[in-house]
N, C-alpha and C. Protein backbone atom coordinates (compact mmCIF):
# COMPACT_ATOMS: atom_id res chain seq x y z
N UNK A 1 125.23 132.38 -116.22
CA UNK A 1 126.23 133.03 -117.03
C UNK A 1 127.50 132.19 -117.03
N UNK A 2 128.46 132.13 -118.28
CA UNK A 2 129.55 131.51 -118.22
C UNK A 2 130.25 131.84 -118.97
N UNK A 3 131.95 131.76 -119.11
CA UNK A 3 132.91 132.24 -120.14
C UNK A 3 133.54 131.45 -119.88
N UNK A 4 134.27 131.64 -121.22
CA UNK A 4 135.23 130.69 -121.53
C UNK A 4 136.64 131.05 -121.43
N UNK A 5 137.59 130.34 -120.00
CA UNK A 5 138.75 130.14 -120.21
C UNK A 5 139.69 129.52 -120.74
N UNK A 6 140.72 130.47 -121.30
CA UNK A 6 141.65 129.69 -122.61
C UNK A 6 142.61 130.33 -121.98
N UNK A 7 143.38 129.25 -121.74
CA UNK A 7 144.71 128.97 -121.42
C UNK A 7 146.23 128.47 -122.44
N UNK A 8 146.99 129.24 -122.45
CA UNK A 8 148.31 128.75 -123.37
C UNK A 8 148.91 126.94 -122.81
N UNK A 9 149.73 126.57 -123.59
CA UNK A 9 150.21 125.19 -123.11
C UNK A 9 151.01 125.42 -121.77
N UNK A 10 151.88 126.64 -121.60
CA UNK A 10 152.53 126.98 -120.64
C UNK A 10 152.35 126.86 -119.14
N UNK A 11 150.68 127.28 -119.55
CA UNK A 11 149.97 127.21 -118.04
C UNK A 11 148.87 126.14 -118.15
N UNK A 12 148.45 125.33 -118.58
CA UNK A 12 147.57 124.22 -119.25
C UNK A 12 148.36 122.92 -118.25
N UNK A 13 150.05 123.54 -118.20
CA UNK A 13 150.35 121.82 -117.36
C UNK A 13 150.13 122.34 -116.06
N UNK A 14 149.11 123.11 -115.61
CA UNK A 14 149.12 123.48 -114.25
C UNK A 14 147.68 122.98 -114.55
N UNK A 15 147.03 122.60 -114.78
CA UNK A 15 145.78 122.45 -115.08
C UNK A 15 145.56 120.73 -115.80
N UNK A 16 146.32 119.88 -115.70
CA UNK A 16 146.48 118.62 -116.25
C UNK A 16 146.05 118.65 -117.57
N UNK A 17 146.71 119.63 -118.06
CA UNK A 17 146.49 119.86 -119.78
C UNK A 17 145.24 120.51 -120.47
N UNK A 18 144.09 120.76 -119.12
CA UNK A 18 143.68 121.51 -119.68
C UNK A 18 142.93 122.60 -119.88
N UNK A 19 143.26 122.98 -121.56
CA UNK A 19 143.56 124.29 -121.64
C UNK A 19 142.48 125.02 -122.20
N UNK A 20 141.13 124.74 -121.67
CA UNK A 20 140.07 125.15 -122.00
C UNK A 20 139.34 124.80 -121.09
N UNK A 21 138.45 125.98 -119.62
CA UNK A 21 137.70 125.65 -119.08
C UNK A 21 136.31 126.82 -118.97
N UNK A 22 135.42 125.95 -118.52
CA UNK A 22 134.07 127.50 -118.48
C UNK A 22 134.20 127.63 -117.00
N UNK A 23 133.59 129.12 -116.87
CA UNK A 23 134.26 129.52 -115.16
C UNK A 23 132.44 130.43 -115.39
N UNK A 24 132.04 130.83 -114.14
CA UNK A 24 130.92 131.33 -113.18
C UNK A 24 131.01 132.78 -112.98
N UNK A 25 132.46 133.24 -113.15
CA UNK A 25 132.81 134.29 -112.71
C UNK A 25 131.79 135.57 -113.56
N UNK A 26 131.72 136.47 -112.79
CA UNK A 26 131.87 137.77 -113.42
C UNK A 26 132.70 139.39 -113.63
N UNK A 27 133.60 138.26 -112.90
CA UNK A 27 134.91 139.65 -113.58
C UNK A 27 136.10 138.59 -112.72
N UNK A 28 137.45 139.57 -112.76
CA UNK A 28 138.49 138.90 -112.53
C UNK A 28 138.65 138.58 -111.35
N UNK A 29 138.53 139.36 -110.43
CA UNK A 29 138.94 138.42 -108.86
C UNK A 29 138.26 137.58 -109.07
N UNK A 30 136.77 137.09 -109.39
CA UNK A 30 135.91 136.03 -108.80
C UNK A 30 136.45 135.17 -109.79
N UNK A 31 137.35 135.46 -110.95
CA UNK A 31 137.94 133.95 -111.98
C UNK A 31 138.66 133.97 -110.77
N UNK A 32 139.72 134.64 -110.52
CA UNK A 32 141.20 134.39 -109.78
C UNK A 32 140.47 133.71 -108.73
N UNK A 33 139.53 133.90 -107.71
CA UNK A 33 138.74 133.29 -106.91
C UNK A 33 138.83 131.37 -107.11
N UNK A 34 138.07 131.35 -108.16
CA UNK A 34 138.00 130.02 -109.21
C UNK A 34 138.52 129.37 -109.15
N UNK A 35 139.60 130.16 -109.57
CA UNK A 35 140.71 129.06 -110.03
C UNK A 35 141.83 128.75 -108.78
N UNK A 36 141.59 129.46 -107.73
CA UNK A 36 142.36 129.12 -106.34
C UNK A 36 141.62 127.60 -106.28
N UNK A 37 140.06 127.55 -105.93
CA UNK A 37 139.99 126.20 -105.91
C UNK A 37 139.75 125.35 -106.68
N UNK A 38 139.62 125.30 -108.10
CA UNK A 38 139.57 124.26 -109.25
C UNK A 38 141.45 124.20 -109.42
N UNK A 39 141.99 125.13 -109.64
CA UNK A 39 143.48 124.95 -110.32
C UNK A 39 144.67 125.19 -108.98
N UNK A 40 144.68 124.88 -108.06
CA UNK A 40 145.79 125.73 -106.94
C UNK A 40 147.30 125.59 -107.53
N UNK A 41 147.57 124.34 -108.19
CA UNK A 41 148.90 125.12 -108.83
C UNK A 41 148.57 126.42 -109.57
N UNK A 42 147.88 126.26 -110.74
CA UNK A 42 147.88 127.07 -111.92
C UNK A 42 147.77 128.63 -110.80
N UNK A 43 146.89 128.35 -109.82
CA UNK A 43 146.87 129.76 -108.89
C UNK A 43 148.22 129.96 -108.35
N UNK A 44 148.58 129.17 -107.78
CA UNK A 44 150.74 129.49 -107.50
C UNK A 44 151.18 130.00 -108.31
N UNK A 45 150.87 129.89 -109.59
CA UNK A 45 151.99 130.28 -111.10
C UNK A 45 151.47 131.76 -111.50
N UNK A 46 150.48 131.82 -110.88
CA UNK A 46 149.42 133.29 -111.84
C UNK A 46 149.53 134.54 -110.82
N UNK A 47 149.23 134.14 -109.13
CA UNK A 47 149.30 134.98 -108.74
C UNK A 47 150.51 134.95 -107.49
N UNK A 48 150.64 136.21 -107.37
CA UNK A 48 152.17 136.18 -106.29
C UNK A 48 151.58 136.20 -104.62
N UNK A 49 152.24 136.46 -103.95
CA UNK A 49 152.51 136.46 -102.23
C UNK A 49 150.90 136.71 -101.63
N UNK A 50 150.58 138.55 -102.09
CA UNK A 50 149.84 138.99 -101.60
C UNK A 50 148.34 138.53 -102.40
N UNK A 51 148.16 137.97 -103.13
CA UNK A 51 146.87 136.84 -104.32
C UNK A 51 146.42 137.99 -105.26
N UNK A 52 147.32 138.49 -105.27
CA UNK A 52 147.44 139.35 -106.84
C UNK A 52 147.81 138.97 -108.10
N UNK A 53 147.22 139.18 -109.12
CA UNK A 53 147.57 138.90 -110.84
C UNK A 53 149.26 139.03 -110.49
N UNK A 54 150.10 138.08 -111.00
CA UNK A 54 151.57 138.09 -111.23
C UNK A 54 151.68 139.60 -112.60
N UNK A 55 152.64 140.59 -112.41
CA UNK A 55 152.83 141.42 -112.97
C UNK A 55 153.16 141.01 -114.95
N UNK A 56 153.65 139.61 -115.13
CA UNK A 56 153.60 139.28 -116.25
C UNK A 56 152.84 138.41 -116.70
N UNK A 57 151.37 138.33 -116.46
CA UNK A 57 149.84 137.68 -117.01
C UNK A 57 149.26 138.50 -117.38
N UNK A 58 149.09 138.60 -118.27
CA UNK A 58 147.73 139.25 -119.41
C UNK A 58 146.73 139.00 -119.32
N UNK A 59 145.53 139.58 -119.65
CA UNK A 59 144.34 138.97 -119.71
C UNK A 59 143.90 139.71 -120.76
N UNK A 60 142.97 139.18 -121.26
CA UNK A 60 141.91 139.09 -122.53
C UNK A 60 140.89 138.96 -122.44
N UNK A 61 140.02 140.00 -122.57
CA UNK A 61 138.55 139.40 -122.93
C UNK A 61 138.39 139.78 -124.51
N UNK A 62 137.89 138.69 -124.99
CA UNK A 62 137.57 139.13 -126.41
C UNK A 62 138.50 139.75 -127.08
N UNK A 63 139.47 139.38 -127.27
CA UNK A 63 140.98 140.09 -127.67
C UNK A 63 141.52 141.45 -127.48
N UNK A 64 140.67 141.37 -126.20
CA UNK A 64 140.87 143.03 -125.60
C UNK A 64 141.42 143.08 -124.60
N UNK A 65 142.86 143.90 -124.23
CA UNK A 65 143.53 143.58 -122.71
C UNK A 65 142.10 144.68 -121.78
N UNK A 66 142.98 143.69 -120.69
CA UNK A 66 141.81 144.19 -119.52
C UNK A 66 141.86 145.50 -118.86
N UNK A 67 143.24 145.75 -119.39
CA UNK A 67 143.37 147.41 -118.29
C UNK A 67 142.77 148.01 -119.15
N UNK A 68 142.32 147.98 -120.34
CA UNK A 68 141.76 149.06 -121.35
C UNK A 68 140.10 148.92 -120.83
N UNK A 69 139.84 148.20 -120.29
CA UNK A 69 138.28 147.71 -120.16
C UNK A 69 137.84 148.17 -118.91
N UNK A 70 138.94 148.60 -117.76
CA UNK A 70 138.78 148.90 -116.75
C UNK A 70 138.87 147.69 -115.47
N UNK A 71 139.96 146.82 -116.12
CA UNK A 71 140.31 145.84 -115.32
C UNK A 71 139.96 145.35 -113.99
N UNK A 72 140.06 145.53 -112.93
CA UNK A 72 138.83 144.25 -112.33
C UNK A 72 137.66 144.39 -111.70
N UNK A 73 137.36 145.69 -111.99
CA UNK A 73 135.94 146.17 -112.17
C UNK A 73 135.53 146.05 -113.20
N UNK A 74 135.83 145.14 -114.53
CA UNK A 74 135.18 145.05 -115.89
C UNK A 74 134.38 143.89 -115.45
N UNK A 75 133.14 143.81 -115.61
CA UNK A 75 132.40 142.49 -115.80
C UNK A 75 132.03 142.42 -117.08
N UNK A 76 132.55 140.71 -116.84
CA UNK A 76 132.22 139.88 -118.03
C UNK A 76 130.60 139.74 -118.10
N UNK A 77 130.68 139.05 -119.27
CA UNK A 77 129.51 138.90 -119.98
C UNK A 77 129.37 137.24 -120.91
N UNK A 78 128.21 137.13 -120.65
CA UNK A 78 127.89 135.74 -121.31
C UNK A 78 128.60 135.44 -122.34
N UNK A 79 129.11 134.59 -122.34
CA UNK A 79 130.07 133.87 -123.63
C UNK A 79 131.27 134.69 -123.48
N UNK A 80 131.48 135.32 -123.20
CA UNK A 80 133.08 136.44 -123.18
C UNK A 80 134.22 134.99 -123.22
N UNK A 81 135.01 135.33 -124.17
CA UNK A 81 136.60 134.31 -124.01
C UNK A 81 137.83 135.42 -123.05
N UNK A 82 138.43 134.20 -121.78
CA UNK A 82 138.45 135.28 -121.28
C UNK A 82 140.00 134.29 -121.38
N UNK A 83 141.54 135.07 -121.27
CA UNK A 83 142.80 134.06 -121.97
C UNK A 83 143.76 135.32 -120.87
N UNK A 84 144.26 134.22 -120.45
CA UNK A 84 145.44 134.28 -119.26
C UNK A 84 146.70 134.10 -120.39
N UNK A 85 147.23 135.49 -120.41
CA UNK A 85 148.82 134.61 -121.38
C UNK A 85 149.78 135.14 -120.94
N UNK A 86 150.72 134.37 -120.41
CA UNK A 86 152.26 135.42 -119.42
C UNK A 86 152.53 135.95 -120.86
N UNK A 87 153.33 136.81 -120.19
CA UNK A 87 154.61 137.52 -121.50
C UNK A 87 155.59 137.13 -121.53
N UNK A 88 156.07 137.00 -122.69
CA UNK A 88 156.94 136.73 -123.45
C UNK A 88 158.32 137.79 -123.13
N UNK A 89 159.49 137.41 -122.45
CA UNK A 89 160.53 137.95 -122.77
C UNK A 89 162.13 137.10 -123.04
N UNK A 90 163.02 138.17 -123.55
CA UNK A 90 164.14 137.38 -123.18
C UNK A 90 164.95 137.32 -124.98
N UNK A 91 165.64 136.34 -124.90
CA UNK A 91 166.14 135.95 -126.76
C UNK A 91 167.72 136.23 -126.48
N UNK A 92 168.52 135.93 -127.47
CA UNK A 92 169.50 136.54 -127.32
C UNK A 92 170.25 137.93 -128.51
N UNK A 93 170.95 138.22 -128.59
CA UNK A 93 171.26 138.81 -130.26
C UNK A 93 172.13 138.32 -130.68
N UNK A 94 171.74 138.38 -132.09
CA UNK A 94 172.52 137.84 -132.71
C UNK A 94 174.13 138.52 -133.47
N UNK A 95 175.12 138.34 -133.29
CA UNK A 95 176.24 138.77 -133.30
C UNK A 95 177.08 139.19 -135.32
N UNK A 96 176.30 137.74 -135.46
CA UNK A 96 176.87 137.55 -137.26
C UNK A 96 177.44 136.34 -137.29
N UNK A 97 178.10 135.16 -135.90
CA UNK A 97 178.74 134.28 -136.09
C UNK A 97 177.93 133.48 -137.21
């Protein structure tokens, strides 16, 4: 069995660019597993202290977030695209100058 990880550019330079790998796993700890020893930066950036998902990484399977799927008791499935994407915050407003 294998899926496909897709990675944004953001986290891709933790990974020497790159931003497409196939992983063994069948659900999320055993990626997060993975990628401790294929990626150990990209694992510094993703997960915090205690080797937990960082509170602003997403995941995707099949353009489906994971808490809807039953998150890390969801097992994947052959071919599944499975996409790590932090969130997006921040900007400023704009005033009218």
């Amino acid at each position: 069995m294998s899926v496909k990880v897709v990675l944004p550019t953001a986290l891709a330079r933790h990974t020497d660019g790159q931003k497409i790998f196939a992983s063994e796993a069948t659900n999320l700890p055993g990626l997060l597993a993975e990628v401790d020893t294929k990626f150990p930066a990209l694992s510094q950036n993703i997960k915090d202290e205690q080797g937990k998902l960082r509170r602003f990484i997403n995941v995707y399977i099949n353009d489906e977030d994971i808490r809807f799927l039953g998150g890390d008791a969801h097992q994947f499935e052959d071919g599944d695209e499975v996409m790590l994407i932090p969130s997006i915050a921040g900007g400023c407003f704009a005033d009218g100058d």
